[in-house]
Structures are given as structure tokens and as C-alpha cells.
Protein backbone atom coordinates (compact mmCIF):
# COMPACT_ATOMS: atom_id res chain seq x y z
CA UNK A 1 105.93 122.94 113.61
CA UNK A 2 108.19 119.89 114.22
CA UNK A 3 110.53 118.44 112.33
CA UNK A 4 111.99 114.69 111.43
CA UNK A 5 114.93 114.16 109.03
CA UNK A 6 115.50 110.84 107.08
CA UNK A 7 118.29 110.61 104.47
CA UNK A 8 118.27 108.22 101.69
CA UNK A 9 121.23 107.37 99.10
CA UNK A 10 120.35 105.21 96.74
CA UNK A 11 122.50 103.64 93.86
CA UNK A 12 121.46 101.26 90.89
CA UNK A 13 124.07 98.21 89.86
CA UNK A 14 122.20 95.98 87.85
CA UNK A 15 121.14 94.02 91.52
CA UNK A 16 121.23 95.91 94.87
CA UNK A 17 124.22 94.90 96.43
CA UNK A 18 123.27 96.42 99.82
CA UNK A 19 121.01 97.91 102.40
CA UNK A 20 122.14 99.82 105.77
CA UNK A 21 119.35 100.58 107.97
CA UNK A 22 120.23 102.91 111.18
CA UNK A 23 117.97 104.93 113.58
CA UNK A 24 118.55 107.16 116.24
CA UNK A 25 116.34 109.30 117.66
CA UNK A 26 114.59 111.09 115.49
CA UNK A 27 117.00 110.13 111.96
CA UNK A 28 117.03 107.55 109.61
CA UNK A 29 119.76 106.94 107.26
CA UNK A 30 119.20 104.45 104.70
CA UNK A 31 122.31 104.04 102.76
CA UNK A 32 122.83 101.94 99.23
CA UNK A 33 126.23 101.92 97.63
CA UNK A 34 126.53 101.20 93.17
CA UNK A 35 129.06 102.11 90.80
CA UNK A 36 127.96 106.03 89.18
CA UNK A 37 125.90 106.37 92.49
CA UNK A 38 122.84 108.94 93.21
CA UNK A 39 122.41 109.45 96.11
CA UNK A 40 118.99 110.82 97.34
CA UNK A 41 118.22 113.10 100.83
CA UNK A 42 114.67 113.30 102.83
CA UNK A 43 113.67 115.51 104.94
CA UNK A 44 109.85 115.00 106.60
CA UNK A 45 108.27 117.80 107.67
CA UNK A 46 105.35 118.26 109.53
CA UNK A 47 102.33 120.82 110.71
CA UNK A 48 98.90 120.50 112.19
CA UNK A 49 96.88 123.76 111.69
CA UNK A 50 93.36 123.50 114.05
CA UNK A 51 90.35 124.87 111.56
CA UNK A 52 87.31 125.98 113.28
CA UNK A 53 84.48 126.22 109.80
CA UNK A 54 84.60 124.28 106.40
CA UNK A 55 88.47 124.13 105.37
CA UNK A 56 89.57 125.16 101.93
CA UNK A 57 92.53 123.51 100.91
CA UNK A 58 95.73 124.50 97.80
CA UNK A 59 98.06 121.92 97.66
CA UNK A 60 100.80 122.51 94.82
CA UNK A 61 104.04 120.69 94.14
CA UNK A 62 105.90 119.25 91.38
CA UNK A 63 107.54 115.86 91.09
CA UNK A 64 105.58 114.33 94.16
CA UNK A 65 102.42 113.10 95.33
CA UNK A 66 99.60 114.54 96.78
CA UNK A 67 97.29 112.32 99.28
CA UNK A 68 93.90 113.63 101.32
CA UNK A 69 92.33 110.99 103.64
CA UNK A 70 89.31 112.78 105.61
CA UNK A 71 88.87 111.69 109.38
CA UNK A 72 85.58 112.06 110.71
CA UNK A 73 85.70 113.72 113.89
CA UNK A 74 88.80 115.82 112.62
CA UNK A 75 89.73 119.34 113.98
CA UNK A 76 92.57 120.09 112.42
CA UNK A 77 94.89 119.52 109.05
CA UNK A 78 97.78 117.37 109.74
CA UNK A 79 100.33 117.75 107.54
CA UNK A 80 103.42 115.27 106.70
CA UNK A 81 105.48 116.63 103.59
CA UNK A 82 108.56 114.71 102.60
CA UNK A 83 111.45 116.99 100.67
CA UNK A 84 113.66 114.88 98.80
CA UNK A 85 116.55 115.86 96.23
CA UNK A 86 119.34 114.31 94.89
CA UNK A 87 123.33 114.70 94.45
CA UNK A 88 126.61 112.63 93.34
CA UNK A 89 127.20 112.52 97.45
CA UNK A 90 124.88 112.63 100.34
CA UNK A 91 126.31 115.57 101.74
CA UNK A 92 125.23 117.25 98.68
CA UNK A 93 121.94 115.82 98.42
CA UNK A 94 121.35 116.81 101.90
CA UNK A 95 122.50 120.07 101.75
CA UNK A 96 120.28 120.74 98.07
CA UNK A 97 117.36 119.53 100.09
CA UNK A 98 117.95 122.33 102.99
CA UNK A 99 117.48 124.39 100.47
CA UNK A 100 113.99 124.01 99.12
CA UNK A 101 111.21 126.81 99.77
CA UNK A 102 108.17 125.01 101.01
CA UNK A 103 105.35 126.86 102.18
CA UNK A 104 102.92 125.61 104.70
CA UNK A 105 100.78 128.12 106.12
CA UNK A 106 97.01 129.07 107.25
CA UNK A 107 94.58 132.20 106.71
CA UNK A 108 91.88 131.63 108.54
CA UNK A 109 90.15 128.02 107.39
CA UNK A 110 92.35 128.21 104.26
CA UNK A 111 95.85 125.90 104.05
CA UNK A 112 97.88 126.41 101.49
CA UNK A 113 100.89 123.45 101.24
CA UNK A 114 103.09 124.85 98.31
CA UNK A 115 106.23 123.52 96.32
CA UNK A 116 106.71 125.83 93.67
CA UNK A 117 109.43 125.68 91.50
CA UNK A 118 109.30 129.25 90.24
CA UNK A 119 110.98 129.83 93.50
CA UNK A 120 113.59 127.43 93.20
CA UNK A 121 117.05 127.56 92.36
CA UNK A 122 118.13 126.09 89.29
CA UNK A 123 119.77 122.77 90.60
CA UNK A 124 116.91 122.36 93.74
CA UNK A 125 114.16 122.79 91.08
CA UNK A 126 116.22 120.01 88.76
CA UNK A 127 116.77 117.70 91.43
CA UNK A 128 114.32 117.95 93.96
CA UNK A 129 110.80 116.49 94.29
CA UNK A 130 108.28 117.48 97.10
CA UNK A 131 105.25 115.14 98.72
CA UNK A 132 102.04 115.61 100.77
CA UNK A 133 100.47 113.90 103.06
CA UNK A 134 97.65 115.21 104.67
CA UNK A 135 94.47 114.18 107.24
CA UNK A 136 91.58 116.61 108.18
CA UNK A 137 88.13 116.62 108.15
CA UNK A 138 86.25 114.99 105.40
CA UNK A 139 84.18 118.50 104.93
CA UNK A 140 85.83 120.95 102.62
CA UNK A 141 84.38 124.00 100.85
CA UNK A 142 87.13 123.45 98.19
CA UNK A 143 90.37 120.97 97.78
CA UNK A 144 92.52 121.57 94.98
CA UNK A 145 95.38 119.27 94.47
CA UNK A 146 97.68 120.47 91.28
CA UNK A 147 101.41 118.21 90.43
CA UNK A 148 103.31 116.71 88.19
CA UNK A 149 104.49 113.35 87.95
CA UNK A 150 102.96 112.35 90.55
CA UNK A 151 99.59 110.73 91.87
CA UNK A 152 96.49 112.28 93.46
CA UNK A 153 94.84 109.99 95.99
CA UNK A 154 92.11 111.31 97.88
CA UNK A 155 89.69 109.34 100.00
CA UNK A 156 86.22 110.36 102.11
CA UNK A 157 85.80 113.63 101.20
CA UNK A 158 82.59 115.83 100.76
CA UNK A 159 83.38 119.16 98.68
CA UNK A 160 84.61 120.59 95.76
CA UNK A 161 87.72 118.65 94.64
CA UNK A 162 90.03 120.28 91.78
CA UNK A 163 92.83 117.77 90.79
CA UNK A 164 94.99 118.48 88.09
CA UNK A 165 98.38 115.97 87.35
CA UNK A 166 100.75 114.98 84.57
CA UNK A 167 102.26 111.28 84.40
CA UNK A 168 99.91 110.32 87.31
CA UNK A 169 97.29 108.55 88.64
CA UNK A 170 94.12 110.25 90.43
CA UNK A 171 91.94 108.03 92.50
CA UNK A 172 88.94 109.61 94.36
CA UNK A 173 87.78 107.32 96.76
CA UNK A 174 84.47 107.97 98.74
CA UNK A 175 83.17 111.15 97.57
CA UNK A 176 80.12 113.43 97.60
CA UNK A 177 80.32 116.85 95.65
CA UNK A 178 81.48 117.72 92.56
CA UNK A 179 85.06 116.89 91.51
CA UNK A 180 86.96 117.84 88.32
CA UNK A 181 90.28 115.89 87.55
CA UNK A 182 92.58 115.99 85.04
CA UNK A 183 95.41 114.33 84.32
CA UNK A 184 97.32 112.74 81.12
CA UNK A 185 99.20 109.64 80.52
CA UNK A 186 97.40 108.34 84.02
CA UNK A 187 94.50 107.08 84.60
CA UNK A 188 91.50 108.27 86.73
CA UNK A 189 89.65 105.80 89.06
CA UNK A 190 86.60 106.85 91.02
CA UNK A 191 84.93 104.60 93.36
CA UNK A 192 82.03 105.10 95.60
CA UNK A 193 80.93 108.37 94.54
CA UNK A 194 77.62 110.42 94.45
CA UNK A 195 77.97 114.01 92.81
CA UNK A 196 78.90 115.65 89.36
CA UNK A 197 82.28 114.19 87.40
CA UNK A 198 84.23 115.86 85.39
CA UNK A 199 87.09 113.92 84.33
CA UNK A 200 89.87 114.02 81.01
CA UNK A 201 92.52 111.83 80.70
CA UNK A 202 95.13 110.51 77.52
CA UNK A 203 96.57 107.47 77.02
CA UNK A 204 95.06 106.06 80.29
CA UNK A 205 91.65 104.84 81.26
CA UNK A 206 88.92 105.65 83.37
CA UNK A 207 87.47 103.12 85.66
CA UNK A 208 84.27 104.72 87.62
CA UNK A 209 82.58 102.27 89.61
CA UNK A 210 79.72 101.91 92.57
CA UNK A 211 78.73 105.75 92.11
CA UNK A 212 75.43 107.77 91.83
CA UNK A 213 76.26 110.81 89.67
CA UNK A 214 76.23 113.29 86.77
CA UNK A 215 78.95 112.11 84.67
CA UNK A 216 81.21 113.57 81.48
CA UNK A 217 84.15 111.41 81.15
CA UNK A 218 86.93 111.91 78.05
CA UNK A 219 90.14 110.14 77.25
CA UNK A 220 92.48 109.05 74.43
CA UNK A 221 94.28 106.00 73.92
CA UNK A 222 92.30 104.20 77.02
CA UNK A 223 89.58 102.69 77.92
CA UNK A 224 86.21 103.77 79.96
CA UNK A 225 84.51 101.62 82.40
CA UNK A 226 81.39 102.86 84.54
CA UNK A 227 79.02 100.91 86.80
CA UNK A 228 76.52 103.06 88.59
CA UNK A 229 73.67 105.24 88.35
CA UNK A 230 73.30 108.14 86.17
CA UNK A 231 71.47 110.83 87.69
CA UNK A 232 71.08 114.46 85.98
CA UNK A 233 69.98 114.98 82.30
CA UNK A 234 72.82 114.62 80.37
CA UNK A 235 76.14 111.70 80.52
CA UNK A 236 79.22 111.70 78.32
CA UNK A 237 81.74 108.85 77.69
CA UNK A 238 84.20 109.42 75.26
CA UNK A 239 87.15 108.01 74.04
CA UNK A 240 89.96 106.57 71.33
CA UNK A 241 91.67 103.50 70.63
CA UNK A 242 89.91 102.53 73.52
CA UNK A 243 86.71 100.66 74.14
CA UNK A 244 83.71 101.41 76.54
CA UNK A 245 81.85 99.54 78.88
CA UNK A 246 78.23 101.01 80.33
CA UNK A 247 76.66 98.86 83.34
CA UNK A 248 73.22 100.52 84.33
CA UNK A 249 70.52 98.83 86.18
CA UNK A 250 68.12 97.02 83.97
CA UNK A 251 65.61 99.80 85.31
CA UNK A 252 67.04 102.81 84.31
CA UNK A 253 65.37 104.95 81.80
CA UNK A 254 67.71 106.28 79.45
CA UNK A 255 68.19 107.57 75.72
CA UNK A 256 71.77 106.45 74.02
CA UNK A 257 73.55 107.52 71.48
CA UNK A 258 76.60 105.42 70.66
CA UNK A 259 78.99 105.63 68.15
CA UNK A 260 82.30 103.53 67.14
CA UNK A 261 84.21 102.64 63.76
CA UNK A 262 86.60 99.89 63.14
CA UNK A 263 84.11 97.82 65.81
CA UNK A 264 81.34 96.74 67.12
CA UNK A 265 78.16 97.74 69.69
CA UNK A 266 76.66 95.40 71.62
CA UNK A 267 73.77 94.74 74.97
CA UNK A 268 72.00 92.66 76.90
CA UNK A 269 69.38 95.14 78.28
CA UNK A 270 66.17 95.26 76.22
CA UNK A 271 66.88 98.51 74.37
CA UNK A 272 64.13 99.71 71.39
CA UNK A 273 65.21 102.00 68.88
CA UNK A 274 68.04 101.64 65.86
CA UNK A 275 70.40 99.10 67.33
CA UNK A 276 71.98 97.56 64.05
CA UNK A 277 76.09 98.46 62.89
CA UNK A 278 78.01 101.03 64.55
CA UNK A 279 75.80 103.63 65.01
CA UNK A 280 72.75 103.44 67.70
CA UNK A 281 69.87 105.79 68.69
CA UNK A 282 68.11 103.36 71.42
CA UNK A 283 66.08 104.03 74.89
CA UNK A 284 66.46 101.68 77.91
CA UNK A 285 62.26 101.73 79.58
CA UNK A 286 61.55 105.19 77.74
CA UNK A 287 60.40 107.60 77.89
CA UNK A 288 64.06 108.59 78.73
CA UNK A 289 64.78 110.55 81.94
CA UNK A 290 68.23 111.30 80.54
CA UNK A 291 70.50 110.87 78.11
CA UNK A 292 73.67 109.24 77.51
CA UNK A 293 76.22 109.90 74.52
CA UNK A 294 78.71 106.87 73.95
CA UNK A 295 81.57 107.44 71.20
CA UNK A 296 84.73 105.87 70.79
CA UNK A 297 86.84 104.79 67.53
CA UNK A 298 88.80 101.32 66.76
CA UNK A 299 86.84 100.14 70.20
CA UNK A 300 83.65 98.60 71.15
CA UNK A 301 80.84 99.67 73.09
CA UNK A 302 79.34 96.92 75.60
CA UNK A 303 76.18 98.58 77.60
CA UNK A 304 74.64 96.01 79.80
CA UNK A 305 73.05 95.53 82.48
CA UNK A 306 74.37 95.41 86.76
């Protein structure tokens, strides 16, 4: 395993008053002084564990990010993790941060990159955050990312993904498999895709574009956006305070149910069926090959065509 230290102190005045930069060797101190100062320590951390099959990945932390970009070509997991907790002085931030159980370790093709803070003391759980990093091969039998206020990026991956996150983003970039994520107050964005989604926000929207896929998508207090192709009998978009926008090809044979109050439901594709007020039973070229289920409240519904 080796090992890189950088120590951050940062301080908030109203306007940053100043910025020292130094390196040397293999530390970097970034220092900012401000009255009631916090100062903030980072330590980067780093493994590479060689996997011979299909890896299976469990990455857990709390109060950091969690990022998974597959390499093609890849061998092994490469790991960065950044450790960071606070203090009133760096000495104390650094020293809280030496004292933060991380786990990185490998049973056969399974990693497991853990933060818990069950194991935590009291003031390195409080003030401490933990991030991942992480290349590999884009091939995984299952990846499950779990956090907490913090974003889930992962990009060209083929697998089972299981994200779960709270006050963060999760954005699943070039994807084939089946992926579950769930997060709340964040949003979920999915783009080039071809699989089975599973995804449940609140109060943030879903944005789902460029994908070929079985789809049930659910938030509150956001809106729902998909462009693609819906493959797979059954579809669900659902939502509140939010409105929802459907973009099919003008070919696609489809039954939909949509459903709204407080607003309207609109297309441009030549749907036959009940298609008056704000409540629609309609096929798009039937007979339908599947079906789609639309309902929202206090938002429209715009299906049309892409």
C-alpha cells in the first residue's frame, strides 16, 4: 500500500484573505488563516488489488463521495481514498485524521473499501469525512456504493450496481445491467444506459436520457425527464410537485396511462384512445408491446415524440 499526506486548514472571513501553497516531496500543505478558524487535515491513501475473474465491489463511507470509472483493459482496482477531519488547530485536525479506521482489503475478486462510523470514536465520527476514488475493470458481478452526504458517480460499467446516498447526487454514466439507486434530496441522472432501472429519489429530479431499458422511476418534489427506448413490459414514472416529460420514438408501440391534478397532459405523437382532461388511457401504433404508467400531481405530463 503507499501512502501520500496532504493537509488542508481552511478558515471562512466573509472573503478569503489568503492562500499558502507548499510541496515537498510527497506533502502538500494548503494553509488559509480567518478569525474562529477550522482548520481541516487530508490524508490520501492508496491501494491497487490485481483481480483475476469478475470483481465484486462494497464501498461504504459516510460524509464523502464515492466515484467508479471502469478502464477497459483493467487488471486490477486502484484505489485513491482521501481521509479528511477537522479541528480548532491543524495539529489537531491532523492528529483526529490519524485516527480513522478505514478498511481496504480483498477476498479473492471481492474489495471491500469501508468507512464505518460504528467504529469510530466519538469526535473522528463527528468530524471526519472519508472519499473514494476508484478505477478497475468495467466488468463487475456486483458494485454497491452506500454514503451519506455525498455523491455517487459511476461511469462505464457492466454489472449489477447498488447505490444508495442521502443529500447526494448519483449519476450512472455508460451502463449495461441492472442498477438500483436511491438517494433523497439529490437527484439521479442516467445517461447512456441499456438494462433494468430502478431508481427513488425526493425533492430532486430524475433526468434519464439516451438509454434502452426497463424503467420504474419515483420521486417527490422533482421532476422526471426520460428520452429513450422502453424495452420490457411494464414502465413507471412517478412523481409530485413535479412535472414529467416522456420522449419515445414516434414508432414505439405503447399503452399509457397518465394521470395529473392541478394540470394539464399534453402530445404530439398520434396517440388513439381517451386523451381529453387529466386523465388518459391512450396507445402509441397499438397493439401495445408494453405499457407505460405516467402520474404526477400539481405537474404536467408532456409525452412526445424524439
Amino acid at each position: 500500500m503507499k501512502k501520500r499526506v496532504g493537509m488542508i486548514a481552511v478558515g471562512v472571513v466573509g472573503l478569503l484573505i489568503g492562500l499558502l501553497a507548499l510541496t515537498a516531496c510527497d506533502i502538500e500543505e494548503v494553509i488559509e488563516t480567518a478569525s474562529n478558524a477550522q482548520v481541516r487535515a487530508t490524508d490520501i491513501q492508496t491501494a491497487a488489488f490485481a483481480v483475476a475473474g469478475v470483481p465484486t465491489l462494497d464501498m461504504d463511507t459516510s460524509n464523502g463521495s464515492v466515484q467508479y470509472t471502469g478502464i477497459d483493459g483493467a487488471t486490477e482496482i486502484a484505489v485513491s481514498a482521501s481521509l479528511t477531519s477537522r479541528g480548532e488547530t491543524l495539529e489537531e485536525a491532523n492528529e483526529r485524521v490519524g485516527r480513522i479506521i478505514l478498511h481496504m482489503e480483498q477476498d479473492g475478486d471481492l474489495i471491500r473499501l469501508q468507512y464505518l462510523p460504528s467504529e469510530q470514536e466519538e469526535d473522528v465520527r463527528r468530524y471526519s469525512s472519508v472519499s473514494f476514488d476508484v478505477t478497475g475493470p468495467p466488468l463487475a458481478d456486483v458494485m454497491a456504493a452506500d454514503t451519506s452526504n455525498g455523491s455517487i458517480i459511476v461511469q462505464n460499467v457492466e454489472g449489477m450496481l447498488d447505490l444508495n446516498t442521502s443529500n447526494g447526487m448519483i449519476r450512472v454514466v455508460d451502463f449495461r445491467g441492472e442498477l438500483y439507486a436511491d438517494t433523497s434530496n439529490g437527484m439521479i441522472d442516467v445517461d447512456r444506459a441499456e438494462g433494468i432501472l430502478r431508481l427513488d429519489t425526493s425533492n430532486g429530479m430524475i433526468e434519464v436520457s439516451d438509454v434502452v431499458a426497463t424503467v420504474d422511476a419515483e420521486t417527490s418534489n422533482g421532476r422526471i425527464e426520460f428520452s429513450g427506448e422502453l424495452v420490457g413490459d411494464t414502465h413507471r414514472f412517478a412523481t409530485s410537485n413535479g412535472p414529467i416529460l416522456l420522449r419515445v420514438s414516434p414508432a414505439a408501440s405503447l399503452s399509457i396511462e397518465a394521470r395529473t391534478s392541478n394540470a394539464s397532459i399534453s402530445s404530439n405523437l398520434p396517440l388513439v384512445g381517451s386523451t381529453r382532461g387529466a386523465s388518459w388511457d391512450a396507445e402509441l401504433n397499438p397493439p401495445a408491446a408494453a405499457h407505460v404508467e405516467l402520474r404526477t400531481s400539481n405537474g404536467n405530463i408532456r409525452i412526445e415524440g424524439r
